[in-house]
Protein backbone atom coordinates (compact mmCIF):
# COMPACT_ATOMS: atom_id res chain seq x y z
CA UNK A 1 89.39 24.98 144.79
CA UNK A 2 91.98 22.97 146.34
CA UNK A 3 93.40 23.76 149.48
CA UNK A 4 96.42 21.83 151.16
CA UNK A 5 96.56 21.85 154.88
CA UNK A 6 99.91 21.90 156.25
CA UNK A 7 100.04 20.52 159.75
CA UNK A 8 102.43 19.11 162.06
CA UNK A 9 102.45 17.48 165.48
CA UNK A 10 98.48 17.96 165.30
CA UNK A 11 95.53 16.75 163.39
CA UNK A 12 94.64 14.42 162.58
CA UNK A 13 97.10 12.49 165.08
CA UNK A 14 96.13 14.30 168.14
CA UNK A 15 93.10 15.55 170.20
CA UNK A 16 93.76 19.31 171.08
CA UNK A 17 92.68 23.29 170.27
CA UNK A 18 94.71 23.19 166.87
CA UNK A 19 93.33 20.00 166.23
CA UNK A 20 89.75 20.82 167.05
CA UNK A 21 89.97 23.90 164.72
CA UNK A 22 91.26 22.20 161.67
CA UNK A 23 88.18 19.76 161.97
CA UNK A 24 85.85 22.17 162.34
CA UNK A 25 87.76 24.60 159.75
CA UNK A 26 87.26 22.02 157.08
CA UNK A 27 83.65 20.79 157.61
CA UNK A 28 82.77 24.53 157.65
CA UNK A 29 84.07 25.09 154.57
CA UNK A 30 82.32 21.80 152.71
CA UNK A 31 82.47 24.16 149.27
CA UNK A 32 86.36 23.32 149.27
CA UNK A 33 88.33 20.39 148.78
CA UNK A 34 91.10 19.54 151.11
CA UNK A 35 94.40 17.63 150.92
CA UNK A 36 96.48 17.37 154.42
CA UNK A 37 99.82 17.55 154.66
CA UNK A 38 100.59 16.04 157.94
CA UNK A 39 104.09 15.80 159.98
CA UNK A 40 104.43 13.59 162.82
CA UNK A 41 107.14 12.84 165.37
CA UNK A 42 106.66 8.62 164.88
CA UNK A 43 105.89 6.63 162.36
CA UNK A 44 104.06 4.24 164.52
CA UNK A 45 101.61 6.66 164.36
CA UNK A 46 100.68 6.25 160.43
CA UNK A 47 97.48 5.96 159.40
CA UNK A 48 96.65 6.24 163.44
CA UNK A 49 93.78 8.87 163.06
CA UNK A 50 92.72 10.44 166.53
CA UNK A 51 89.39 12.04 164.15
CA UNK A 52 86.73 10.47 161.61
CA UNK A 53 88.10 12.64 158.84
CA UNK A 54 84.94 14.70 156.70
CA UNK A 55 84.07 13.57 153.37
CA UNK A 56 86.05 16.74 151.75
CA UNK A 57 89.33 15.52 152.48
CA UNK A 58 90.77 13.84 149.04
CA UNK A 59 93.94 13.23 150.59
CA UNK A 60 96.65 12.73 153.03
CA UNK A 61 100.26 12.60 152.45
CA UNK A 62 102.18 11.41 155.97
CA UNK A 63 105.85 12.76 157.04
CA UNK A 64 107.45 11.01 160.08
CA UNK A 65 110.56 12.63 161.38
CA UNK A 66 111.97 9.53 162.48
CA UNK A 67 112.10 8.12 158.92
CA UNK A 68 115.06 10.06 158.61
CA UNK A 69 116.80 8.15 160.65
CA UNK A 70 116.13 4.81 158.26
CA UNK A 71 117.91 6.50 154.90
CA UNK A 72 120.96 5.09 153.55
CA UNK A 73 123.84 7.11 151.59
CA UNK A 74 122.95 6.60 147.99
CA UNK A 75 126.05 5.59 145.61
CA UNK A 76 128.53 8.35 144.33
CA UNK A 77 129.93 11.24 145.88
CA UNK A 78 128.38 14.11 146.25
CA UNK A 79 130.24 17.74 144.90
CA UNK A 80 128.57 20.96 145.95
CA UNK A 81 129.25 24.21 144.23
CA UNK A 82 130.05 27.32 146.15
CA UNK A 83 126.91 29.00 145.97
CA UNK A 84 125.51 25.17 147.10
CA UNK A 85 127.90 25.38 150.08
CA UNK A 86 126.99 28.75 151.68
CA UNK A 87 123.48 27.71 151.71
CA UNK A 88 124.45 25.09 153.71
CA UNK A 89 126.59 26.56 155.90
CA UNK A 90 123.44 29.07 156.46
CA UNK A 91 121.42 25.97 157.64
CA UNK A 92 123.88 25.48 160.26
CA UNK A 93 125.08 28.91 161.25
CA UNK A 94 121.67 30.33 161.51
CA UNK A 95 122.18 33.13 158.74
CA UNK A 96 120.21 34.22 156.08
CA UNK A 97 119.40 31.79 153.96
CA UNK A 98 118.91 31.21 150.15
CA UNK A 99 115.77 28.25 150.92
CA UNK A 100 114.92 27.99 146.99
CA UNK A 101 118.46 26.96 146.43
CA UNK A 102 118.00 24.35 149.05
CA UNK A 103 114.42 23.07 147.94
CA UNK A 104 116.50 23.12 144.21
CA UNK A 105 119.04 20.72 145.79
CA UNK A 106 116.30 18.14 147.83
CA UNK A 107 113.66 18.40 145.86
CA UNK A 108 114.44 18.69 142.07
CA UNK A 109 117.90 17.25 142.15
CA UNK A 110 117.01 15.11 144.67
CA UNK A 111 120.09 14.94 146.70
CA UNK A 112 120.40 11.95 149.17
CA UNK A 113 120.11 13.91 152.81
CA UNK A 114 122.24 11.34 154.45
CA UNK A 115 124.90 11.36 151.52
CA UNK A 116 125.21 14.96 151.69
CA UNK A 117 125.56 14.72 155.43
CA UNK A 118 128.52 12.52 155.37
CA UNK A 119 130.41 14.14 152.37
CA UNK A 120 133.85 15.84 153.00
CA UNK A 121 132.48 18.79 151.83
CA UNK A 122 130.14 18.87 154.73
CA UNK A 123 132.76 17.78 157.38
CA UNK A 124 134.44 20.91 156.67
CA UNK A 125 131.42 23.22 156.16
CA UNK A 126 131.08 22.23 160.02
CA UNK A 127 134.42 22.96 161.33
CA UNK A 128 133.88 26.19 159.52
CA UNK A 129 130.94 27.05 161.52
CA UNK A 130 132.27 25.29 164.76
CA UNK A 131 135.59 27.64 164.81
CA UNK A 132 133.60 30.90 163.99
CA UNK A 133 130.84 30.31 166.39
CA UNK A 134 131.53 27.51 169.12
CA UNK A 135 135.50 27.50 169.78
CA UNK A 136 135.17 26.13 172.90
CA UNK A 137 132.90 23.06 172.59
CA UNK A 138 134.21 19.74 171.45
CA UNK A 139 133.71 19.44 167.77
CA UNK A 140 132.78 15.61 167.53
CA UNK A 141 130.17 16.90 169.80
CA UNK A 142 129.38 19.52 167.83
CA UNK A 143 129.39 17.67 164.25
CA UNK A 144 126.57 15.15 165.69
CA UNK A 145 124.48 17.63 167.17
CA UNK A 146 124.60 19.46 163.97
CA UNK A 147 123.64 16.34 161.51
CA UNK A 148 120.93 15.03 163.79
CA UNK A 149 119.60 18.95 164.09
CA UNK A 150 118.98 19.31 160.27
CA UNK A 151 118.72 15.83 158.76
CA UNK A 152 114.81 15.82 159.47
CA UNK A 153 114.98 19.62 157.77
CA UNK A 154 116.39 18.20 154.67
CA UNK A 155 114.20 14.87 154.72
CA UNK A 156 110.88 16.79 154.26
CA UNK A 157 112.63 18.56 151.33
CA UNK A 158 112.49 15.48 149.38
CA UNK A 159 109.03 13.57 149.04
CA UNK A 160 106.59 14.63 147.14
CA UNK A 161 104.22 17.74 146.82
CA UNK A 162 101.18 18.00 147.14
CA UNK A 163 99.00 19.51 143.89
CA UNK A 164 96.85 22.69 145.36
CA UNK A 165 95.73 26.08 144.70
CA UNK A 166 96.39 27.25 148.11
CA UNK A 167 99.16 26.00 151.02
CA UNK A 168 97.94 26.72 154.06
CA UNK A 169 100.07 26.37 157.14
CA UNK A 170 99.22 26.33 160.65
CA UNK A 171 102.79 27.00 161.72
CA UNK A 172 106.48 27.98 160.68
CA UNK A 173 108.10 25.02 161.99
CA UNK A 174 108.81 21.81 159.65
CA UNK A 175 105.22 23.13 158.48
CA UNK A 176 106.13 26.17 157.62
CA UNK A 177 109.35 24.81 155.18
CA UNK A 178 106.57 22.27 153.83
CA UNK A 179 104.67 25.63 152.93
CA UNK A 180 107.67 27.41 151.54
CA UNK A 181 108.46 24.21 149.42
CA UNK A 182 104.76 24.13 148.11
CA UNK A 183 104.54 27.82 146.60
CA UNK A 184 108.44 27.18 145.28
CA UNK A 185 107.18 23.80 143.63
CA UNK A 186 103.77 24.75 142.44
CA UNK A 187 103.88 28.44 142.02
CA UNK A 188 100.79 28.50 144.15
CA UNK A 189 99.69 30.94 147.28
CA UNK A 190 100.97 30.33 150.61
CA UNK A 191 99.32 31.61 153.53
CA UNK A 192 100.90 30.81 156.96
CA UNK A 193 98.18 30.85 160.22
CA UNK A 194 100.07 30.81 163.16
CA UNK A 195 97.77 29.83 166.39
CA UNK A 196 100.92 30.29 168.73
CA UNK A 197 104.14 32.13 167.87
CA UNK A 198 105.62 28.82 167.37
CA UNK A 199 109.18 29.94 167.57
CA UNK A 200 109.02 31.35 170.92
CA UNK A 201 107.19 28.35 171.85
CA UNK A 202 109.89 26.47 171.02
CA UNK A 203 112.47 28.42 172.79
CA UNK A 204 111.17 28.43 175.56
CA UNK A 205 110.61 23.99 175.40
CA UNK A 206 114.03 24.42 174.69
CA UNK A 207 115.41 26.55 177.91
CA UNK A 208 113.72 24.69 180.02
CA UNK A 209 114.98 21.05 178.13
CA UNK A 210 117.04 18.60 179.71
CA UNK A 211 117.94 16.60 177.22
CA UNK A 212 119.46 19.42 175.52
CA UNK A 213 123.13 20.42 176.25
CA UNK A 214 123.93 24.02 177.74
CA UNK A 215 126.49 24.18 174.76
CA UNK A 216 124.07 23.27 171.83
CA UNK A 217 120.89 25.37 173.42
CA UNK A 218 121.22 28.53 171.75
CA UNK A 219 122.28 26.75 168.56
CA UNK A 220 118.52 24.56 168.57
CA UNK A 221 117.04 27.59 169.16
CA UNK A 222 118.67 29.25 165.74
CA UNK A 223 117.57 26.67 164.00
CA UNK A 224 113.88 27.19 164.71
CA UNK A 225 114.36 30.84 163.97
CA UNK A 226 115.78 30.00 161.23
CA UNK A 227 112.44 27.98 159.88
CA UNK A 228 110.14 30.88 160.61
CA UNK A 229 112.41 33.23 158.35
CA UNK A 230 112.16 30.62 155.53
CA UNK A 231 107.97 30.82 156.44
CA UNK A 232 107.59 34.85 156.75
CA UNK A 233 110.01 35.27 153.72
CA UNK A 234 107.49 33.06 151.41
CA UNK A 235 104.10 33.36 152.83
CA UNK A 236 102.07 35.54 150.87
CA UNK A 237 99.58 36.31 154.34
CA UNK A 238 100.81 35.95 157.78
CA UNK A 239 97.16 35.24 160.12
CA UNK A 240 97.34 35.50 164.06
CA UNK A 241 94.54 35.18 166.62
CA UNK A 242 95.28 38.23 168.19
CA UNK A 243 96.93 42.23 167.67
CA UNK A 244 99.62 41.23 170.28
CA UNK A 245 100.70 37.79 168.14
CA UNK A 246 100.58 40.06 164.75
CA UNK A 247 103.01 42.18 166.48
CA UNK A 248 105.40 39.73 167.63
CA UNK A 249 105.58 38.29 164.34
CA UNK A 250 106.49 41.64 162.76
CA UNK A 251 109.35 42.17 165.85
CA UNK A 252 110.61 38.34 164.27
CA UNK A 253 110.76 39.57 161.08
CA UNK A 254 107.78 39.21 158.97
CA UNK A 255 106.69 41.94 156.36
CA UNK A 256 103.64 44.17 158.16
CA UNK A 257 102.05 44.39 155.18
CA UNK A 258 101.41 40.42 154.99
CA UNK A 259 100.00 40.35 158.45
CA UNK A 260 96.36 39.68 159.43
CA UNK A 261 94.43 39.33 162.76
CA UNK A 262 91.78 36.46 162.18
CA UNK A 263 90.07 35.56 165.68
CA UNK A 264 89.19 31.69 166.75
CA UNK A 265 85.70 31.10 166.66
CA UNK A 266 83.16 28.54 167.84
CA UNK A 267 80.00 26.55 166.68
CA UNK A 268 78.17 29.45 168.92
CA UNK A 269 74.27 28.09 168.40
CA UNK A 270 75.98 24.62 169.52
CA UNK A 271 77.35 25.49 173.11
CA UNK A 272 74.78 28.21 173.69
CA UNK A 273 71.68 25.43 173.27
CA UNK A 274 73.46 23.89 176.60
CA UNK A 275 71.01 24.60 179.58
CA UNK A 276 72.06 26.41 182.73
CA UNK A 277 73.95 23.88 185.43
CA UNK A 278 70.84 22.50 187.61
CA UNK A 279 71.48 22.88 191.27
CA UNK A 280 72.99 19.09 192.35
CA UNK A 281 74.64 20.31 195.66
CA UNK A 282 77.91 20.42 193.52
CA UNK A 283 79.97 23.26 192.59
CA UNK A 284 81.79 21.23 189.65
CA UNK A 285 84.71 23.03 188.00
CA UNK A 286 85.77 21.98 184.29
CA UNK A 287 89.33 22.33 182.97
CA UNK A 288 89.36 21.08 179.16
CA UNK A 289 92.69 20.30 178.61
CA UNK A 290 95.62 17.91 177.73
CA UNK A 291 97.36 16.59 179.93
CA UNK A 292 100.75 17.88 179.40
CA UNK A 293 103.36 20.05 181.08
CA UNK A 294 102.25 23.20 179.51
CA UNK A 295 99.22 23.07 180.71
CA UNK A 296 99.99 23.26 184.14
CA UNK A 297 98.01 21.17 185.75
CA UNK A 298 100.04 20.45 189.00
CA UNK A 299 99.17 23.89 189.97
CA UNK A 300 95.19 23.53 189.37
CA UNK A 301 95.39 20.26 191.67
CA UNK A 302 97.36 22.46 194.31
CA UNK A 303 94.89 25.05 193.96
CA UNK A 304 92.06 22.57 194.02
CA UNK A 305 93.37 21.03 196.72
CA UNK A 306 93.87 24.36 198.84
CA UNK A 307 90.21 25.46 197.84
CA UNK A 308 88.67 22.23 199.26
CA UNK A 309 90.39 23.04 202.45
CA UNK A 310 88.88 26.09 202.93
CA UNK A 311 85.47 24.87 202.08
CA UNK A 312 86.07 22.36 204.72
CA UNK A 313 87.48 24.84 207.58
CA UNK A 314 84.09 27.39 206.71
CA UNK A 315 81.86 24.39 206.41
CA UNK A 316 80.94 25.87 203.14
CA UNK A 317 77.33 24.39 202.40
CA UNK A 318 78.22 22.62 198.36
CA UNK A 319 80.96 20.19 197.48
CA UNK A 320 83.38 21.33 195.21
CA UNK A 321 84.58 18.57 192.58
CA UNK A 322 87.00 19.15 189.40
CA UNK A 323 86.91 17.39 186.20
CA UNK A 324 90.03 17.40 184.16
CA UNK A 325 88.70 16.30 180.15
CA UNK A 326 91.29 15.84 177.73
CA UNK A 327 93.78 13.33 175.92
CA UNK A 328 96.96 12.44 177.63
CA UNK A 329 100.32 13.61 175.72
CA UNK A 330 102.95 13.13 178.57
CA UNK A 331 102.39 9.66 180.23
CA UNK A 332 105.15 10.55 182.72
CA UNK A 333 103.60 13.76 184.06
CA UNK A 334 99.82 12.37 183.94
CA UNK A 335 102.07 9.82 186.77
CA UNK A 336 103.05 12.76 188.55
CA UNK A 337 99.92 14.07 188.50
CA UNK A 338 98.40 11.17 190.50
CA UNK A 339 100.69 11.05 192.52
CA UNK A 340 100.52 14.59 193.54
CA UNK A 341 96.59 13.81 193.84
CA UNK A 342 97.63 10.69 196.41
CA UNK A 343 100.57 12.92 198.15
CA UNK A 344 97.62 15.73 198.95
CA UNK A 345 95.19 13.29 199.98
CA UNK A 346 92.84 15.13 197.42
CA UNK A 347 89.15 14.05 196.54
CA UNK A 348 86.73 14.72 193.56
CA UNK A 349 89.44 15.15 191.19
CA UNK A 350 87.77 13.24 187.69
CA UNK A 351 90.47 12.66 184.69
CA UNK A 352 87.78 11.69 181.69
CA UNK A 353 89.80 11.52 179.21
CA UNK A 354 88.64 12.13 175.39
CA UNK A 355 85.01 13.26 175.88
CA UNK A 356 81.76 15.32 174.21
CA UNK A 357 82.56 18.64 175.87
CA UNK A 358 78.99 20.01 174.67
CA UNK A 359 77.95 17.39 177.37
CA UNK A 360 80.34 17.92 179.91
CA UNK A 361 79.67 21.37 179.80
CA UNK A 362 75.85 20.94 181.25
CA UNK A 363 77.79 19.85 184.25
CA UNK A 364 79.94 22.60 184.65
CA UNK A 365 79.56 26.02 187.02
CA UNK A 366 82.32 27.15 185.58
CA UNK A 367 85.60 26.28 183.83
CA UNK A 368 89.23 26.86 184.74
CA UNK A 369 92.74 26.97 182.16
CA UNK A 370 96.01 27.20 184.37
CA UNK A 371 98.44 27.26 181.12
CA UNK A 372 101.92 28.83 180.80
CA UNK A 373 101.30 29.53 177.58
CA UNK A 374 98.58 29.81 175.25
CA UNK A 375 97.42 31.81 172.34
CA UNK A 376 93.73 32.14 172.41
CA UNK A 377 91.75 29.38 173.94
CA UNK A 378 89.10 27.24 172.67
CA UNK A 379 87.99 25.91 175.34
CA UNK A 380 87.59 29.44 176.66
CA UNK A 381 85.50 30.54 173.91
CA UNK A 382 83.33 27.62 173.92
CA UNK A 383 83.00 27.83 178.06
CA UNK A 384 81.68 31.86 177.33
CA UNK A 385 79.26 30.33 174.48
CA UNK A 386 77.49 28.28 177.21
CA UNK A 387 77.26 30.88 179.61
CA UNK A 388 80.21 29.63 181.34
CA UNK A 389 82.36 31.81 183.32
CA UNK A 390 86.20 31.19 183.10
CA UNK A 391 89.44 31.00 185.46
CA UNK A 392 92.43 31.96 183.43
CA UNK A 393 96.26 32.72 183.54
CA UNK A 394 97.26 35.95 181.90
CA UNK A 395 98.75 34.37 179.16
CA UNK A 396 98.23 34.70 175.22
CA UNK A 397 94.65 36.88 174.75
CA UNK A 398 93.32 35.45 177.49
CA UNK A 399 93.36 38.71 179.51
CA UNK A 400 91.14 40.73 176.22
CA UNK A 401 88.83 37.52 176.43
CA UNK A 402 87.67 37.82 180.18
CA UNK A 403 87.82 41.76 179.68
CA UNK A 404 87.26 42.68 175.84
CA UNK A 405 88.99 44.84 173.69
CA UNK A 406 88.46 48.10 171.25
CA UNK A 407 85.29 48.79 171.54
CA UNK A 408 84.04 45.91 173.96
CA UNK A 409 82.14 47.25 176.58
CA UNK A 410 80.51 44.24 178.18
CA UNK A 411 82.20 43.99 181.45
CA UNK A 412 84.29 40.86 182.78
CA UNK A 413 83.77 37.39 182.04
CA UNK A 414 85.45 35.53 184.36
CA UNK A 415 89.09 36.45 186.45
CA UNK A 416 92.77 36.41 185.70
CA UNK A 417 95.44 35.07 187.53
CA UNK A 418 99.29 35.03 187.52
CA UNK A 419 100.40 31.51 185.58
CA UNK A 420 101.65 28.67 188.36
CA UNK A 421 100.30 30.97 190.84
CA UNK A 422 98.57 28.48 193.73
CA UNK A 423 97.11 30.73 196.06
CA UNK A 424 96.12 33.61 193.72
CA UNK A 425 94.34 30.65 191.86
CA UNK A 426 92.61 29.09 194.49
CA UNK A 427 91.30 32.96 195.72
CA UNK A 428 89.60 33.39 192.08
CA UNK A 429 88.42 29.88 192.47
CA UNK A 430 86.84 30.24 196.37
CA UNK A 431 85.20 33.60 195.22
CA UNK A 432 83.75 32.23 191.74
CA UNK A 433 82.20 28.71 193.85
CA UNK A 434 80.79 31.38 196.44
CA UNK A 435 78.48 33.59 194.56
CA UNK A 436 75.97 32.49 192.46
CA UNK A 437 75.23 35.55 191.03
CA UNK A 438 78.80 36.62 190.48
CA UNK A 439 78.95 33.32 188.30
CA UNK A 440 75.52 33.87 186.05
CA UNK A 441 76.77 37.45 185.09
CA UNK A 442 80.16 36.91 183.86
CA UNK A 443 78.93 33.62 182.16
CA UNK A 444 76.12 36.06 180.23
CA UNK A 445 78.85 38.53 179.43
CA UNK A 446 80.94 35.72 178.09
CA UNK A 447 78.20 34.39 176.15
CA UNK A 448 77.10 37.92 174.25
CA UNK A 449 81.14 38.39 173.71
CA UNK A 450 81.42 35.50 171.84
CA UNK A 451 78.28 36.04 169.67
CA UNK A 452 79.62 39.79 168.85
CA UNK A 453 83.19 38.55 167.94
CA UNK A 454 83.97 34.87 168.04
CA UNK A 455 81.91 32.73 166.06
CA UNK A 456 82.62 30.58 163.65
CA UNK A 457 80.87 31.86 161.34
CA UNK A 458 82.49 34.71 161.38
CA UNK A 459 85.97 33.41 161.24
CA UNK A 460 85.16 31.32 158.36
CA UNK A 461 84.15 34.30 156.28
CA UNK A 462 87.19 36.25 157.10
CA UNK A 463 89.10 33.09 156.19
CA UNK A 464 87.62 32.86 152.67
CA UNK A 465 87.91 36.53 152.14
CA UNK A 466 91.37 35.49 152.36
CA UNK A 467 91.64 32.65 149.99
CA UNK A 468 90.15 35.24 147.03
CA UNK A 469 92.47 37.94 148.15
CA UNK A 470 95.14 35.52 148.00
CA UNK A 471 94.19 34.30 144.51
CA UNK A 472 93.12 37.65 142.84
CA UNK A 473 95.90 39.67 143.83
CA UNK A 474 99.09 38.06 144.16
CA UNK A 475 102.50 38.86 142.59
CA UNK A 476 104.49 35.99 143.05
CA UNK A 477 102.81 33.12 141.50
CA UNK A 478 100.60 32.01 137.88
């Protein structure tokens, strides 16, 4: 069986938790042959693989968003009918759309995005949209913001398509169209995994933008609420990580009888085979992240830097040191974080970069995640599967991970704090370096949790269930 991957902004480009599950996804499943379908931002970044990728992936078929930019208006003019025009004028107006007209038009008539984009026909689809919805704003404005919004949208419409038995997204962004398109083309299964709920995700990038105008936000956030409609309305199975994510993807609109809860899980026998931390006089502190601004790690170097007074002021007997392991997506804020290290006159805080966390982790007394937003951790999970107690923000599942759920009766693995909150942070983090014991019970309760619920090989399983229930039983496709 051949299953197409459907990813964007992640593997195999960048070093991360959706990243790090597709790898470990696909060499766990070694019975299946893979084919990715991969969207990136650049196209500098072709063929610029952040993984060595296993011997069952056949294929990989690259989309850059900014090759959009590069087409030219093909010869002829174009003439839409008036079925054809309302589906546009859906694209832009954030309505309902008819998406199998619009993969008819990219992808089997293969209309030129660019020539579409500056037909008449267009222009006044626009003002259209512009009068009923934005009166007020300047329409030249209005009419770029609009073209540069959905000319990547109708670029990915028009290469080619993958050959698979399955489409498997891990999102209902540009992924989630590339999804839709698949099952349209191919008459194949689409299932959609969603690791995040990807369009609040984005909304809330977006309200917190400043490149993008006051005027234009709400209309950038239709537009990726418009994508996951397209996604829910095709997918065949909806998977989150968690009951709370299933839910919020019902309250956005998808069918509850698609949905499924499938759980992350980890290499378990891996992380638990890493010894206890020996006693160095150290109380080190791991955060395994990127280094970007949703990770938060400005407050983890405040809190850091708060707990290391303390320790100072009690003469607290250990050193406390923090190691920060992870790629670096935002240059500019990796800047800021130095110079917020400098600024605080903070020591013992160690940016790796890129490294073997199953090594790092013998080093560790514990780890620490300071996110605003998350869905459910793998770095988490694999802290617990070494025995590993964890510092977390009450975002995502994060709170049912340090406390269980249903029928989870272990007890607390670790504490959870209020996101960007420094002094609630650096509390959990003075009490979890001062007992010893506190620290080797949690990290035991963490361990057994993950070995009930979290493994990998348990994940996998459900995940294959899935493929033949997809297969055997579906309506919608030959």
């Amino acid at each position: 069986m051949k299953i197409c991957m459907i990813l964007e902004g992640s593997y195999p480009f960048v070093r991360g938790g959706v990243s790090s599950w597709m790898h470990n996804y696909i060499q766990a499943m070694p019975e299946y042959e893979f084919v990715l379908w991969c969207i990136g931002a650049h196209s500098k970044d072709r063929n610029v693989f952040k993984y060595e990728l296993p011997k069952n992936v056949t294929g990989v078929y690259q989309i850059f968003l900014d090759d959009a930019l590069r087409i030219v208006p093909s010869g002829g003019r174009v003439k839409l009918q008036e079925n054809e025009v309302h589906a546009i004028y859906t694209l832009i107006a954030g309505e309902s759309t008819d998406w199998d007209l619009v993969f008819e038009l990219f992808q089997e008539r293969q209309l030129n995005p660019v020539s579409v984009l500056t037909s008449e026909q267009f222009l006044k689809i626009v003002q259209r949209v512009c009068l009923e919805k934005c009166p007020y704003i300047s329409f030249a404005d209005y009419f770029h913001t609009v073209r540069s919004m959905i000319l990547p949208e109708l670029y990915i419409m028009t290469g080619d398509v993958p050959k698979a038995d399955i489409y498997h997204s891990t999102a209902t962004g540009y992924s989630g169209i590339l999804g839709s398109l698949g099952k349209w083309k191919n008459k194949k299964p689409y299932i959609l995994t969603e690791h995040g709920i990807y369009t609040r995700e984005r909304e809330e990038e977006l309200i917190r933008a400043k490149w993008v105008l006051p005027n234009f936000r709400n209309q950038w956030i239709q537009l990726f609420y418009n994508f996951s409609s397209c996604a829910y309305e095709h997918a065949d199975m909806v998977t989150s990580l968690y009951d709370g994510a299933s839910r919020l993807q019902g309250e956005l609109g998808c069918s509850h009888e698609k949905l499924r809860v499938i759980a992350n899980g980890v290499a378990y026998d891996r992380f638990k085979a890493v010894p206890p931390k020996a006693d160095d006089g150290w109380i080190s502190i791991g955060a395994v992240v990127r280094i970007a601004k949703i990770k938060d790690v400005k407050t983890m170097i405040y809190a850091f830097a708060e707990l290391k007074t303390r320790f100072r002021l009690k003469n607290f007997p250990k050193k406390a040191r923090l190691f920060i392991l992870g790629d670096t997506d935002d240059e500019e804020y990796k800047e800021e974080c130095v110079r917020l290290i400098e600024m605080l006159d903070v020591k013992d805080i160690i940016f790796t970069g890129s490294v073997n966390v199953v090594e790092y982790l013998e080093k560790f007394d514990f780890t620490i995640l300071t996110s605003i937003s998350e869905a459910q951790p793998l770095s988490v999970l694999e802290s617990f599967a070494a025995a590993r107690p964890a510092v977390v923000t009450d975002v995502g599942c994060c709170r049912e991970l340090i406390y269980g759920r249903g029928d989870d009766d272990l007890g607390q693995a670790g504490f959870i704090v209020t996101p960007m909150g420094r002094d609630e942070l650096a509390n959990a983090l003075e009490r979890m370096c001062e007992d010893d014991a506190l620290r080797e019970r949690m990290g035991k309760i963490g361990q057994k949790r993950v070995e009930n619920y979290y493994t990998q090989e348990i994940s996998m399983n459900q995940y294959k269930e899935l493929y033949k229930e997809v297969r055997g039983h579906g309506r919608n496709w030959v």
